[in-house]
Protein backbone atom coordinates (compact mmCIF):
# COMPACT_ATOMS: atom_id res chain seq x y z
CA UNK A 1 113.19 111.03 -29.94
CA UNK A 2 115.06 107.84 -29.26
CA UNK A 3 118.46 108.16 -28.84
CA UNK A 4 119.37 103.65 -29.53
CA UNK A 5 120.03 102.34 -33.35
CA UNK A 6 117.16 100.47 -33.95
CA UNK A 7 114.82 101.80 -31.24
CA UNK A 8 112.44 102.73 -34.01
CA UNK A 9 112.34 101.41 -37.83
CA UNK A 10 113.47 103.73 -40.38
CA UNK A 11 115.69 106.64 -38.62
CA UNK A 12 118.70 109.01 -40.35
CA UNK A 13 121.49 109.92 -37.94
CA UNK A 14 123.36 112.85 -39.37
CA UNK A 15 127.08 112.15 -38.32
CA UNK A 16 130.27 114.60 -37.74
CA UNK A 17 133.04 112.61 -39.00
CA UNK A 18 135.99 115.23 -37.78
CA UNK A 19 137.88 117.00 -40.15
CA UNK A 20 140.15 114.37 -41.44
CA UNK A 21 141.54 112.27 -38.63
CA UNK A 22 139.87 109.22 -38.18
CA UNK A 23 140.35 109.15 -34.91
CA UNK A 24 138.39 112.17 -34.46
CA UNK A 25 134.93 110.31 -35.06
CA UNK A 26 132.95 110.42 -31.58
CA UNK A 27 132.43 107.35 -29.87
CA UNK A 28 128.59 107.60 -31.19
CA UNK A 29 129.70 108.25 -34.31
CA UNK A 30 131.38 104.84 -34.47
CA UNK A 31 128.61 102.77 -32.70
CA UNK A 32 125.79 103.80 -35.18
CA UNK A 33 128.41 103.76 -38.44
CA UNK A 34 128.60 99.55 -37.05
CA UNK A 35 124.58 99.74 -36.98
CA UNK A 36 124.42 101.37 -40.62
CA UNK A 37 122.07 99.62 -43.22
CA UNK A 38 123.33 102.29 -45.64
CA UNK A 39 126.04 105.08 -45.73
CA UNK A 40 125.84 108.29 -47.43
CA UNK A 41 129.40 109.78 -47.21
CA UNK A 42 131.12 112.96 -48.24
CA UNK A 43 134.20 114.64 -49.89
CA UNK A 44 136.86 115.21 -47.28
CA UNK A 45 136.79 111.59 -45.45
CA UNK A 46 139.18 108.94 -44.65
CA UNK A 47 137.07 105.87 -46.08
CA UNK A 48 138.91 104.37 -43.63
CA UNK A 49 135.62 104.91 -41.40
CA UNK A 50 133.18 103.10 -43.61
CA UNK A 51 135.69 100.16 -42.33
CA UNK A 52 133.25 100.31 -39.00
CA UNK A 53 130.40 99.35 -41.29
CA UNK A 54 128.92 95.34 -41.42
CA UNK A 55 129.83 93.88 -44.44
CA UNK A 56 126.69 94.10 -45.66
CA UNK A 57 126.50 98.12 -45.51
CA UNK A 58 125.30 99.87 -48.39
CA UNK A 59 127.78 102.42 -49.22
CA UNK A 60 126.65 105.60 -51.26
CA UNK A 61 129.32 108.64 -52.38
CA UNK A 62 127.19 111.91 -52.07
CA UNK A 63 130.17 114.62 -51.95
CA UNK A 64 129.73 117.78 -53.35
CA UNK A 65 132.39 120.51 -52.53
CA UNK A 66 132.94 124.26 -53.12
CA UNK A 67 130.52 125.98 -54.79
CA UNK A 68 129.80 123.75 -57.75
CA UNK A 69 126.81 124.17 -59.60
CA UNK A 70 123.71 122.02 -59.60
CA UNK A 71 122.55 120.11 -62.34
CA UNK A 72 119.41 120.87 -64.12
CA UNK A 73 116.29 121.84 -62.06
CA UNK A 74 116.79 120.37 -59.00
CA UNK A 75 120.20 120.70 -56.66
CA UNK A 76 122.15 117.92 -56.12
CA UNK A 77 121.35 118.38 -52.20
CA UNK A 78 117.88 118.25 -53.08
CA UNK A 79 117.96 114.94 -54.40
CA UNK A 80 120.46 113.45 -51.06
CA UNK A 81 117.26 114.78 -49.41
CA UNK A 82 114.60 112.90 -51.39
CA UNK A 83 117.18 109.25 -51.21
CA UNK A 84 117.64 109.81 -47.76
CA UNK A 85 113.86 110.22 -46.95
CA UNK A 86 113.33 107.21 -49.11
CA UNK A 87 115.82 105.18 -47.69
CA UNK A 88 114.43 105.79 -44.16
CA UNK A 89 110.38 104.78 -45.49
CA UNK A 90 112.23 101.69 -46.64
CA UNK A 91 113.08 100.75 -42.71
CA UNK A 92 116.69 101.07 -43.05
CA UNK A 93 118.56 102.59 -40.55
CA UNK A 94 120.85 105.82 -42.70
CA UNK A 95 123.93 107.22 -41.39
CA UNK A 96 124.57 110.48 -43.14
CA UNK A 97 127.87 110.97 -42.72
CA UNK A 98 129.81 114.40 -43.16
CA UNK A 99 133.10 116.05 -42.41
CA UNK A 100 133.32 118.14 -39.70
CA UNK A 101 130.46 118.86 -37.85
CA UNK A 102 126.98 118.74 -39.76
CA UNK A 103 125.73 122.13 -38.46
CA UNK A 104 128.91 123.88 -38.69
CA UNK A 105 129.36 124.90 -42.49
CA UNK A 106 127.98 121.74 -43.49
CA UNK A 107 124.42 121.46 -44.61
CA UNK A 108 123.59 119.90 -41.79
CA UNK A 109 120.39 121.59 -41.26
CA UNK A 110 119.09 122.05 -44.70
CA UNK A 111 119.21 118.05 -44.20
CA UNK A 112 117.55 117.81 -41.37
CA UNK A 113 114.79 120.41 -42.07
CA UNK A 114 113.87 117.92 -44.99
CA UNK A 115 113.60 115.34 -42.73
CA UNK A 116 111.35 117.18 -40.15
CA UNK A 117 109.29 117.89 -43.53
CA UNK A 118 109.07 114.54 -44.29
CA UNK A 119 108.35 113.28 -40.99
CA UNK A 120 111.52 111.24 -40.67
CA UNK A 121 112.80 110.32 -37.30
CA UNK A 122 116.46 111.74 -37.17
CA UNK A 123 119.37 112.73 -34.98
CA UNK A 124 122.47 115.00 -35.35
CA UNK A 125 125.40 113.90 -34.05
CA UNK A 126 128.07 116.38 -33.43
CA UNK A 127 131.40 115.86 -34.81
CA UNK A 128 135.03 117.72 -33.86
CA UNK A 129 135.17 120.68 -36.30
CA UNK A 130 137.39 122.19 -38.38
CA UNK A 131 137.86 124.93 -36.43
CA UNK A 132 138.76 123.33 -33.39
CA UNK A 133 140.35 120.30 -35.06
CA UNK A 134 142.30 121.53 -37.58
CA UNK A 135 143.72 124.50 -35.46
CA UNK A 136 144.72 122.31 -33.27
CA UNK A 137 146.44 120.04 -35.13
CA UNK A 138 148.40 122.95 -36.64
CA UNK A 139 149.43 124.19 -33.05
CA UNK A 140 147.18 127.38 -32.65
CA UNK A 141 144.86 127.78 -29.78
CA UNK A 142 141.13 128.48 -31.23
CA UNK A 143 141.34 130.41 -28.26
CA UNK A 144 144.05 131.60 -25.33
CA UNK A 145 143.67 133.19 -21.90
CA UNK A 146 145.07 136.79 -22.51
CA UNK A 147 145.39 136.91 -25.80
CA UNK A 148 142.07 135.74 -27.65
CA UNK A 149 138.69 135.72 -25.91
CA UNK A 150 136.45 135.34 -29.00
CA UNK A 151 136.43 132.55 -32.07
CA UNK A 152 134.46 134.10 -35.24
CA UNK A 153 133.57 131.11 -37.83
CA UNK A 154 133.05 132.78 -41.16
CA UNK A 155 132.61 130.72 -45.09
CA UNK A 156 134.52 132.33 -47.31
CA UNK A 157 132.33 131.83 -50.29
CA UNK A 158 128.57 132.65 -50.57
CA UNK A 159 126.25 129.79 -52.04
CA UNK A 160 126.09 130.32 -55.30
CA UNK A 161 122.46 131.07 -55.31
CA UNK A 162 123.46 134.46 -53.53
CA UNK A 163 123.48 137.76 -55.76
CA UNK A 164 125.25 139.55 -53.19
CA UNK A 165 128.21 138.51 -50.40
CA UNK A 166 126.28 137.91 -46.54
CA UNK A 167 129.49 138.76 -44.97
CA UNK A 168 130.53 142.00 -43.99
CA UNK A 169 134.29 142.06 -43.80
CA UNK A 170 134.10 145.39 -42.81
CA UNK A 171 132.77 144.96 -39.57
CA UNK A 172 134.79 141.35 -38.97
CA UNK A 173 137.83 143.39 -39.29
CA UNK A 174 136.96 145.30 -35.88
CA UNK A 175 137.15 142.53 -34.13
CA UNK A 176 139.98 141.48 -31.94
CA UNK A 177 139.70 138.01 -31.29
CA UNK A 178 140.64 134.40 -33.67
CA UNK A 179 138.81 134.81 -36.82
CA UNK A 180 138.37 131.48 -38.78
CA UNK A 181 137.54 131.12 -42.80
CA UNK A 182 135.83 128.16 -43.99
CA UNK A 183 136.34 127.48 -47.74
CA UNK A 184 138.41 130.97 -48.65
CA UNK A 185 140.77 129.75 -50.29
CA UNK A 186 140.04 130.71 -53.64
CA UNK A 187 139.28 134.16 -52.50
CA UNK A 188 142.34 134.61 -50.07
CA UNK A 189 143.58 137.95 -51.53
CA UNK A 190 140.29 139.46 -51.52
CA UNK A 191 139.44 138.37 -47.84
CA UNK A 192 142.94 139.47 -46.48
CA UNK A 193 142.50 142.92 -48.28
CA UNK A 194 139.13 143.36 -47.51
CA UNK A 195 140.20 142.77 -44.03
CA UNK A 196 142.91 144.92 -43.83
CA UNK A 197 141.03 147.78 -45.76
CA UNK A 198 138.21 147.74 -42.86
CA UNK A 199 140.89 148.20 -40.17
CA UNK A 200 142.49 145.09 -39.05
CA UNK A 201 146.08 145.73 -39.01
CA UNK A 202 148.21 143.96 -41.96
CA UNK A 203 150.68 143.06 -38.93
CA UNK A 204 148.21 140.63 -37.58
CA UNK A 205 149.61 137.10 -37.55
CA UNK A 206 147.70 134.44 -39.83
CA UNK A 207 147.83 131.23 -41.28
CA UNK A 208 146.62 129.10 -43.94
CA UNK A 209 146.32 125.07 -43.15
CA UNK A 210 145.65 122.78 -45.91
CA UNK A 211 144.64 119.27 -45.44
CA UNK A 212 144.51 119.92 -41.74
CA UNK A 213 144.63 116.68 -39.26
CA UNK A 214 145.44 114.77 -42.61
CA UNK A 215 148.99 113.32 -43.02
CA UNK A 216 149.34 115.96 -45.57
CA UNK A 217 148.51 118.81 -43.41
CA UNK A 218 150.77 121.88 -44.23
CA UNK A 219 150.50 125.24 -43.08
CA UNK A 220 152.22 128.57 -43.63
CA UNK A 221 152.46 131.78 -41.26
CA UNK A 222 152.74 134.88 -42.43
CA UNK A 223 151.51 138.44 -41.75
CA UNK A 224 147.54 139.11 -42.95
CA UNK A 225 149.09 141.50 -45.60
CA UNK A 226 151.44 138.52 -46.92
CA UNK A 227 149.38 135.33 -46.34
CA UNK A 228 148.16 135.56 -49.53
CA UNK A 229 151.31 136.07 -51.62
CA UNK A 230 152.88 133.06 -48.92
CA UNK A 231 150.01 131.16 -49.46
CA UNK A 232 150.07 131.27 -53.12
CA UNK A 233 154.01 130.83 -53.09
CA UNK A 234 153.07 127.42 -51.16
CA UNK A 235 151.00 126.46 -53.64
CA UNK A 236 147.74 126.28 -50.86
CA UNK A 237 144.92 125.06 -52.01
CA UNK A 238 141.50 123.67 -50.93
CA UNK A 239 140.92 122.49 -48.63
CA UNK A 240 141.90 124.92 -46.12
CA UNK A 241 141.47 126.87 -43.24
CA UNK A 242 142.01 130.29 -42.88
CA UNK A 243 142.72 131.90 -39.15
CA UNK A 244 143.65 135.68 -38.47
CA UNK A 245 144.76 136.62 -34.95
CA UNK A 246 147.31 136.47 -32.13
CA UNK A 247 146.82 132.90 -31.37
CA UNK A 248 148.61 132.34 -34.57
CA UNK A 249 152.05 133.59 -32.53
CA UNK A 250 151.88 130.67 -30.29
CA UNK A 251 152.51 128.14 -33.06
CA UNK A 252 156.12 127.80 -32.64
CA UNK A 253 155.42 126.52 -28.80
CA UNK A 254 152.06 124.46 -29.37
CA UNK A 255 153.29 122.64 -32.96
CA UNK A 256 153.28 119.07 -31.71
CA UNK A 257 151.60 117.31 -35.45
CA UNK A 258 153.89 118.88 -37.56
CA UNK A 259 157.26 118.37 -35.64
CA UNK A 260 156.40 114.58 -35.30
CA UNK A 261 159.39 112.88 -36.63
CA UNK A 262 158.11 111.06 -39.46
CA UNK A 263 155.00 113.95 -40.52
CA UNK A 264 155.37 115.09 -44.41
CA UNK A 265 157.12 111.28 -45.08
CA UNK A 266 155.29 108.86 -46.86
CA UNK A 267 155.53 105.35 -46.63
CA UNK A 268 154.05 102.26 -48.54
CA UNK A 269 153.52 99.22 -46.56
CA UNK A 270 153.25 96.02 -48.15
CA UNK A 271 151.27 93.26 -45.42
CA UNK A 272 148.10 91.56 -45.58
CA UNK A 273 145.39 93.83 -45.55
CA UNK A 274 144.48 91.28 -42.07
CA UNK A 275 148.19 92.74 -40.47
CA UNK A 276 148.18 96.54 -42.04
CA UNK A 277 146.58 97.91 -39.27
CA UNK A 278 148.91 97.75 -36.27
CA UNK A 279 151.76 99.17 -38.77
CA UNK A 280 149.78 101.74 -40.24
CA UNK A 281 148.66 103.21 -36.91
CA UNK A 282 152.02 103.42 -35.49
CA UNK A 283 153.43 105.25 -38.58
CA UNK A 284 150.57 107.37 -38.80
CA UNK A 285 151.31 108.13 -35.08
CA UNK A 286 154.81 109.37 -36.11
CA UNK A 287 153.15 111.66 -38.31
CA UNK A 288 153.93 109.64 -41.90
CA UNK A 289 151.64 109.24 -44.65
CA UNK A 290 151.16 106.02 -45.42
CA UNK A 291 149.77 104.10 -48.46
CA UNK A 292 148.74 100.60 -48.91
CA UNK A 293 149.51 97.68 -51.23
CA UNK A 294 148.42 94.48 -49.90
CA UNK A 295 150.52 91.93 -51.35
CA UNK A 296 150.01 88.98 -49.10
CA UNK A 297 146.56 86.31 -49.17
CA UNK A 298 146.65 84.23 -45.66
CA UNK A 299 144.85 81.19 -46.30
CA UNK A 300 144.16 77.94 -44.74
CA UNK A 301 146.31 74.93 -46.50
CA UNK A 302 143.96 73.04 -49.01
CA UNK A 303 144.83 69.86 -47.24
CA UNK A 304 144.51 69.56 -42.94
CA UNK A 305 145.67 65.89 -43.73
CA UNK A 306 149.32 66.08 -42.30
CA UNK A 307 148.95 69.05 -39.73
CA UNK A 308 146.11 67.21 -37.98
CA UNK A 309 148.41 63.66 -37.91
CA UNK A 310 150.68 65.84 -35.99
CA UNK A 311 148.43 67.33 -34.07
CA UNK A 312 147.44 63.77 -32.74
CA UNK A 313 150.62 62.81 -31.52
CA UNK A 314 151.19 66.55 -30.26
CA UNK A 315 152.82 65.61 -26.76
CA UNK A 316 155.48 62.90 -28.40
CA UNK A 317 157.37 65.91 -30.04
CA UNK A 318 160.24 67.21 -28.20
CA UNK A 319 159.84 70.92 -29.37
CA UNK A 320 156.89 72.79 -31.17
CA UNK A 321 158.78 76.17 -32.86
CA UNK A 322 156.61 78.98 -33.76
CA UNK A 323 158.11 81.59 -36.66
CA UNK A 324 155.62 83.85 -36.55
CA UNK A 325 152.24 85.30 -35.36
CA UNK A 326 150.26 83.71 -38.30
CA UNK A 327 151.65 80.32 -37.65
CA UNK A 328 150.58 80.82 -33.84
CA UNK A 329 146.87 82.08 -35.12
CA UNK A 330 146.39 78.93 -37.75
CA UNK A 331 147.57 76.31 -35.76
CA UNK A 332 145.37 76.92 -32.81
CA UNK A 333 142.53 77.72 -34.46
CA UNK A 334 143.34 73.93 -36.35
CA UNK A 335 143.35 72.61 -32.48
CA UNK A 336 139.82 74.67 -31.31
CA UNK A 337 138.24 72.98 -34.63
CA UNK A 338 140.00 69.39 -33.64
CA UNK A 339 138.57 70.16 -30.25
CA UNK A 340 141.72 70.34 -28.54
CA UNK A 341 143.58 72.91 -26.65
CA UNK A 342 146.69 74.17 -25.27
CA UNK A 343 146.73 70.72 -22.69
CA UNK A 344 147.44 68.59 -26.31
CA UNK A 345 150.96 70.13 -25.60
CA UNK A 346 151.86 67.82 -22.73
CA UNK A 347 155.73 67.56 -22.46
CA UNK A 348 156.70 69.02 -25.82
CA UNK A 349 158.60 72.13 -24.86
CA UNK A 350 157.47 75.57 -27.28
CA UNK A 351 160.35 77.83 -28.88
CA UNK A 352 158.72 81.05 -30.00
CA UNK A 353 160.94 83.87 -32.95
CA UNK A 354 160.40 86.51 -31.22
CA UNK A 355 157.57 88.92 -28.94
CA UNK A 356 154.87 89.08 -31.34
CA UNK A 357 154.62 85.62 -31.47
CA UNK A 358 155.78 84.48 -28.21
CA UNK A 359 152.48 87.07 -26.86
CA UNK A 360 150.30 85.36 -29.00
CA UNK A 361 151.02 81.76 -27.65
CA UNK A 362 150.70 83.37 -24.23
CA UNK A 363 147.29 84.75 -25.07
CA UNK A 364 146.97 80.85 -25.94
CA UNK A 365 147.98 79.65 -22.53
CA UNK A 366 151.26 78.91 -23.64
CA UNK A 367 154.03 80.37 -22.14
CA UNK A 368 157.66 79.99 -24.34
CA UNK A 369 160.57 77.89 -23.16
CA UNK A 370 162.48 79.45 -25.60
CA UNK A 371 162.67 82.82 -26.65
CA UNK A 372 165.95 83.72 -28.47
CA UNK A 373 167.68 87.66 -27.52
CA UNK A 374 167.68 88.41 -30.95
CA UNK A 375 163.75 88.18 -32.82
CA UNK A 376 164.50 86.29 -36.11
CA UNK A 377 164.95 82.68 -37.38
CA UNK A 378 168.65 83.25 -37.24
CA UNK A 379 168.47 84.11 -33.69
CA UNK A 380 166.20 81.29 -32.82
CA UNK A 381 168.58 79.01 -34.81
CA UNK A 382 171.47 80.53 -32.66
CA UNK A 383 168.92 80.28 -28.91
CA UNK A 384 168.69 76.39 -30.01
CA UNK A 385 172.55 76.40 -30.36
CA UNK A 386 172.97 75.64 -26.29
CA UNK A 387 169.94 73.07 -26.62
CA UNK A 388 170.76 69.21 -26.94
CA UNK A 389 168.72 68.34 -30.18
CA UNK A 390 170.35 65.02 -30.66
CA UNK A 391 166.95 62.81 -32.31
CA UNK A 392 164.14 64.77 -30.69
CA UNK A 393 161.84 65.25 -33.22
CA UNK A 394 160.71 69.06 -34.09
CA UNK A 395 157.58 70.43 -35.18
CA UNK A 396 157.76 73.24 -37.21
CA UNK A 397 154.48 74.67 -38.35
CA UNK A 398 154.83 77.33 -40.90
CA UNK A 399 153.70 79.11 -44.24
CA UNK A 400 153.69 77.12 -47.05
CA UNK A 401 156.80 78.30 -48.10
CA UNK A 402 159.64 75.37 -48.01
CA UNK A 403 162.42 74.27 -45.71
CA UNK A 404 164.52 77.62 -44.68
CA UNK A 405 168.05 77.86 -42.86
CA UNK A 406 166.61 77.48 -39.39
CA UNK A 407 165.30 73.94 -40.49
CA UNK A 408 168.76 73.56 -41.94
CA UNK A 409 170.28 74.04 -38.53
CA UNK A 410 168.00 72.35 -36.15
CA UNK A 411 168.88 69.12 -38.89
CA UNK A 412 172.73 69.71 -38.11
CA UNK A 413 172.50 69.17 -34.40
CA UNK A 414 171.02 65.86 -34.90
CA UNK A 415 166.94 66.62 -34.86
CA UNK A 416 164.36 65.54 -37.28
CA UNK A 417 162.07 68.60 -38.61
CA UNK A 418 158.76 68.09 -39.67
CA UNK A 419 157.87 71.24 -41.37
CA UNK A 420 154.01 71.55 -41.40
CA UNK A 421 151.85 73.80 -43.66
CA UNK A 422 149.42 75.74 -41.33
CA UNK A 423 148.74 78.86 -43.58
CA UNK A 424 149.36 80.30 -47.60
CA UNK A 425 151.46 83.00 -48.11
CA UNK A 426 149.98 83.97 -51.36
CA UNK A 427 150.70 86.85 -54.08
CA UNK A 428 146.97 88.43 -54.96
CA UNK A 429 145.99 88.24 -58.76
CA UNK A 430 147.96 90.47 -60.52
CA UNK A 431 144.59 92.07 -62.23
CA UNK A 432 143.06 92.75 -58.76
CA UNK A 433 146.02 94.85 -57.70
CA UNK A 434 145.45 98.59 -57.89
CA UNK A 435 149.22 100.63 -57.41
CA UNK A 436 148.81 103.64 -55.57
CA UNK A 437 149.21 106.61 -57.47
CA UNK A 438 151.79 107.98 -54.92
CA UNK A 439 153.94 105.39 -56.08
CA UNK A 440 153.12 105.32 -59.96
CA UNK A 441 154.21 109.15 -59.81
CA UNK A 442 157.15 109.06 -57.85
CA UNK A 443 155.51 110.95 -54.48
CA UNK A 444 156.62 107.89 -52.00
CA UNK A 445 159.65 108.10 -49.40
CA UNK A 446 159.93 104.66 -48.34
CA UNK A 447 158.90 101.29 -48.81
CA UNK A 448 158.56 98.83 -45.89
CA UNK A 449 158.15 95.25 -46.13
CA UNK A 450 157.80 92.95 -43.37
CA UNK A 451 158.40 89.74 -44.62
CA UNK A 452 160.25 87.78 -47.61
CA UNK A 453 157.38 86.91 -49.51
CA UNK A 454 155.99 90.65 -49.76
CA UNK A 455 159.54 91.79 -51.50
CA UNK A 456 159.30 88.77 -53.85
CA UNK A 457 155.12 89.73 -54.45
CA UNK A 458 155.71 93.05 -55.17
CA UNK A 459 158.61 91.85 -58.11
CA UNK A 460 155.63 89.39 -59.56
CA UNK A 461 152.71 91.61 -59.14
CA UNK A 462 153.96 94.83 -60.54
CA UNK A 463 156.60 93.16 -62.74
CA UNK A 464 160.37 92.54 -62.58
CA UNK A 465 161.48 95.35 -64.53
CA UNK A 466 158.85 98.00 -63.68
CA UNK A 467 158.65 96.77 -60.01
CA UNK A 468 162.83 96.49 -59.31
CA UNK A 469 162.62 100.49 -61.03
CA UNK A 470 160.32 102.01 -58.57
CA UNK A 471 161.96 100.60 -55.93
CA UNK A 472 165.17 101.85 -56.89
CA UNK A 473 163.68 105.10 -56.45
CA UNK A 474 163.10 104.69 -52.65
CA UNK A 475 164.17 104.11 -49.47
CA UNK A 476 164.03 100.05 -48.55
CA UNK A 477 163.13 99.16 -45.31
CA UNK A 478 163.30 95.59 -44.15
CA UNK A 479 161.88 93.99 -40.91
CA UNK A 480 164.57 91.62 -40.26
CA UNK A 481 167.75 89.85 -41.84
CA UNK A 482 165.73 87.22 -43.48
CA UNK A 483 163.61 90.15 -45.42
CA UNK A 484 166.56 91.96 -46.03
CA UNK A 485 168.37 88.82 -47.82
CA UNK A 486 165.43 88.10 -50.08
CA UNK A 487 165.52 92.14 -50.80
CA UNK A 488 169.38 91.92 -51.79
CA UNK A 489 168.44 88.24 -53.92
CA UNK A 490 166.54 90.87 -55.75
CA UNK A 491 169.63 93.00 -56.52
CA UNK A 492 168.21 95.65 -54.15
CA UNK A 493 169.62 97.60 -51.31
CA UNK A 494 168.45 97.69 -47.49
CA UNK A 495 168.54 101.21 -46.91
CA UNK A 496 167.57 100.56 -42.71
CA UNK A 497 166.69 97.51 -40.59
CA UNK A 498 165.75 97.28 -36.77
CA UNK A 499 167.90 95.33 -34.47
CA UNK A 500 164.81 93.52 -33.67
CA UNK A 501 162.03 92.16 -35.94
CA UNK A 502 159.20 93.57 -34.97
CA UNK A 503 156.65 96.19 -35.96
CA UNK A 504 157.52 98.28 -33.06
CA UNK A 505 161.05 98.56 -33.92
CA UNK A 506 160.52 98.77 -37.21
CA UNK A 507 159.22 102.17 -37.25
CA UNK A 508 161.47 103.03 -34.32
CA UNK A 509 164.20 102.77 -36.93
CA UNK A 510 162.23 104.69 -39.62
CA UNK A 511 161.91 107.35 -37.17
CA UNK A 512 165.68 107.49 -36.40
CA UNK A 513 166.44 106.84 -39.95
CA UNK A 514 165.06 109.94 -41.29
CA UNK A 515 165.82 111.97 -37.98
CA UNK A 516 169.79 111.86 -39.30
CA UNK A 517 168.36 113.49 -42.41
C-alpha cells in the first residue's frame, strides 16, 4: 500500500496524536495532518494540531469517551465508520486522528477492519502512547533495569456491550513487573482491592496521573492499598492513568515536568494571535498553562500614500528607527511590493529598540548602527542621547498609534520626525471576543501583556469595570516600562517586569517571579 499523501485518490490514515502534548505528534503525523482534505478528531486533543491543517481542511469532532452509551440502533463508532468510508469514495484524502496510539486502547482496529471491509485504502500511523508518554512525563520509568522487566497495559472498564469483566485481576496481581490501567478511574477502589485480594502486596508503590503531558498534569503516590482513598482525596478524575509497581519509587529522582518552575501556573497572554506562538511555547516549556485572548488585529494602513513618498527619498534621511518587529515586517514587505530592497537605504544610518527587532532587520540585510543597552523606546531615546541630531531628518515608521516620548526626544535635540504609519494596532470586535473560562472563573495566575495597546484592549473589549476587576485579581506582568506605564494609566499595578523587553526575558522573570513564592 502506498505509503505518500496523495499517491492514490481516496485513502484514510489513522493517526496517533500522543497523549496530550502536541509535541508528541510524529513527524508523519504532522506531514499528512498538512495534506488533510478532512479531519476527524477526538476527545483528549490539543486542537492546537488541527493548526497543521490548510485552511481549507474540513474539520469534523467525532469524540466519544468512557463507556457512554450508543444511540439508538447503530453505535456511534459505527456511523465514524460509514462517514469515513464515504469520505474516502468521495476522493478526499481523511486523517483520522486519535489520542494516543490508534491500536493501543483506541479503536484503532475496529476502524480499520471497516475499512478493509469496505475496500478502502488506509494506513495506521503510530502515535506515542499513554503508557509511555504519560509515565514519562510524570517521572516513572514504564520500565527500569533491575527493578521492572515487564509493562502490562490493561482498560479498566469493559465495553459496555460486555456481560461479564475480560480481565482477570486475579492473575494480574501475580505479576511483578509495571502494571498500567487505561480508563480505571471510576473503578479505582475496586481495581486496587481486587488487586491486592489476588496477592499483590498493598505495600506496592502506585500512582494515579491525571491529564498526563497536559499543563494540568497532576499525579499522586501512594501505596496500592491507599491510592484510592489519595486519589479520591485529590479529587482524580478522568482522564487518568493508573500504574502499580516499583518504578513508581523512582519518581522523586526522574520528576523533571512537574518540578519545572512555572508547571501548575497559568498564564493568559494577550498578543496577536500572528505573535502568540513564540510566547506560548516558551511558557509552556516552563511548565505553565497558558490561555489565549488575542487582543491585537495587525493590519496594513488603509492609505500607502505617505509611507511610499518616504520610501522614495529613502537614502536622504539621516536615520531610519525601528520600534519593533512588526514595524520591521510591514515596512519591508511595503519595499518588496515597491520593488525595492535593503540597497534603497543608501547612507541613512538604522537605529533598531532592541534584539527582536534589530534580528529581524538583519534577516533583512540590514545590520543596526544603533542598538541601545537597554531594549525599550526609553533606552533608544537615551542610545540617541550621544548622537548629534541637530536637523537630520528621522524616519520613524510605526503602528498607527501617535507621536510617543521617544519622538518627543529625538525633536529636543534638534531633529525633524516623520512618524509613518506602516501597520494597525487594532482592538478585535468586542462581539467576536470569546473570554476564557479560566479567567471568567477566577482559575488564572497571571496576566502578561506585551505591549501598551493590549492593556488598553483588554479595558475596551471586556469593559472598564468588569475588565480593571479581573485584573485586580491577578498577577500583572508587563514587557517593558512603556507597557507598564499604560498598565499604571489604568490604575493598575505591575506586579514583575524584565530588565529587558523581550519575550525571552519576559518569562525569565515569570519564572523567577514565582520561584520566590
Amino acid at each position: 500500500m502506498p505509503s505518500s499523501p496523495g499517491a492514490t485518490s481516496g485513502r484514510v490514515y489513522i493517526v496517533g496524536a500522543g497523549p496530550g502534548d502536541p509535541g508528541l505528534i510524529t513527524v508523519k503525523g504532522a506531514r499528512l495532518l498538512a495534506a488533510a482534505d478532512i479531519v476527524f478528531y477526538d476527545d483528549l486533543l490539543d486542537t492546537r494540531l488541527l493548526e497543521l491543517t490548510r485552511p481549507d481542511c474540513e474539520h469534523v469532532y467525532a469524540g466519544h469517551r468512557g463507556g457512554r452509551q450508543p444511540e439508538g440502533s447503530r453505535s456511534r463508532q459505527d456511523g465514524l465508520n460509514d462517514r469515513l468510508v464515504a469520505e474516502a469514495h468521495a476522493g478526499r484524502l481523511v486523517v483520522r486522528l486519535k489520542g494516543g496510539d490508534p491500536y493501543i486502547f483506541g479503536r484503532g482496529g475496529e476502524e480499520a477492519i471497516a475499512l478493509r471491509e469496505a475496500d478502502i485504502p488506509f494506513e495506521v500511523v503510530s502515535g506515542v502512547s499513554a503508557a509511555s508518554g504519560v509515565l514519562a512525563y510524570a517521572g516513572i520509568p514504564l520500565t527500569h533495569r533491575n527493578v521492572a522487566a515487564t509493562a502490562t497495559l490493561v482498560a479498566g472498564h469493559e465495553s459496555p456491550a460486555h456481560d461479564e469483566p475480560g480481565v482477570d485481576w486475579s492473575a494480574l496481581a501475580q505479576l511483578s513487573g509495571t502494571l498500567v490501567v487505561f480508563m480505571g478511574s471510576r473503578r479505582l477502589g475496586a481495581i486496587t482491592a481486587s488487586l491486592i485480594a489476588g496477592g499483590r502486596s498493598e505495600d506496592t508503590p502506585a500512582a494515579a496521573i491525571q491529564w498526563g503531558t497536559w499543563p494540568g498534569q497532576r499525579s499522586v503516590v501512594a501505596t496500592l492499598g491507599t491510592l484510592a482513598q489519595r486519589a479520591d482525596e485529590e479529587q482524580i478524575a478522568s482522564p487518568a492513568l493508573i500504574v502499580v509497581g516499583e518504578v513508581v519509587d523512582l519518581r522523586d529522582t526522574l520528576n523533571w515536568y512537574e518540578s519545572k518552575p512555572l508547571f501548575g501556573r497559568r498564564v493568559l497572554i494577550t498578543r496577536s494571535r500572528e505573535q502568540t506562538g513564540p510566547l506560548q511555547l516558551l511558557l509552556e516549556s516552563e511548565g505553565a498553562e497558558v490561555h489565549c485572548l488575542p487582543l491585537l488585529e495587525i493590519s496594513p494602513p488603509e492609505d500607502w500614500t505617505v509611507v511610499d513618498g518616504a520610501i522614495s527619498r529613502l537614502s536622504g534621511f539621516g536615520w531610519v528607527v525601528f520600534t519593533s518587529p512588526n514595524s520591521v515586517t510591514f515596512f519591508f514587505d511595503r519595499l518588496r511590493q515597491l520593488s525595492k530592497d535593503a540597497r534603497a537605504f543608501g547612507s541613512a544610518r538604522v537605529a533598531a529598540v532592541g534584539q527582536s527587532t534589530g534580528q529581524l532587520l538583519h534577516a533583512r540585510g540590514i545590520q543596526p548602527d544603533l542598538l541601545p543597552e537597554t531594549h525599550s523606546a526609553a533606552g533608544l531615546a537615551k542610545a540617541f542621547e550621544a548622537i548629534p541630531l541637530r536637523d537630520q531628518e528621522i524616519l520613524l515608521p510605526a503602528s498607527s498609534i501617535g507621536r510617543t516620548e521617544l519622538d518627543e526626544a529625538l525633536v529636543r535635540q534638534g531633529a525633524t520626525v516623520l512618524r509613518v504609519t506602516t501597520y494597525q494596532n487594532l482592538p478585535p470586535p468586542r462581539d467576536a471576543v470569546e473570554l476564557p473560562s479560566a479567567l471568567t472563573e477566577g482559575q488564572l495566575d497571571c496576566v502578561l501583556f506585551a505591549s501598551p495597546s493590549s492593556a488598553r484592549h483588554f479595558v475596551e473589549v471586556v469593559g472598564p469595570e468588569q475588565g480593571l476587576a479581573y485584573l485586580q485579581q491577578l498577577d500583572i506582568a508587563a514587557i517593558g516600562p512603556t507597557t507598564a506605564s499604560a498598565l499604571r494609566e489604568l490604575g493598575l499595578t505591575v506586579d514583575l517586569m524584565p530588565e529587558e523587553s523581550t519575550v525571552p526575558a519576559l518569562v525569565q522573570a515569570l519564572c523567577d517571579h514565582y520561584g520566590q513564592r
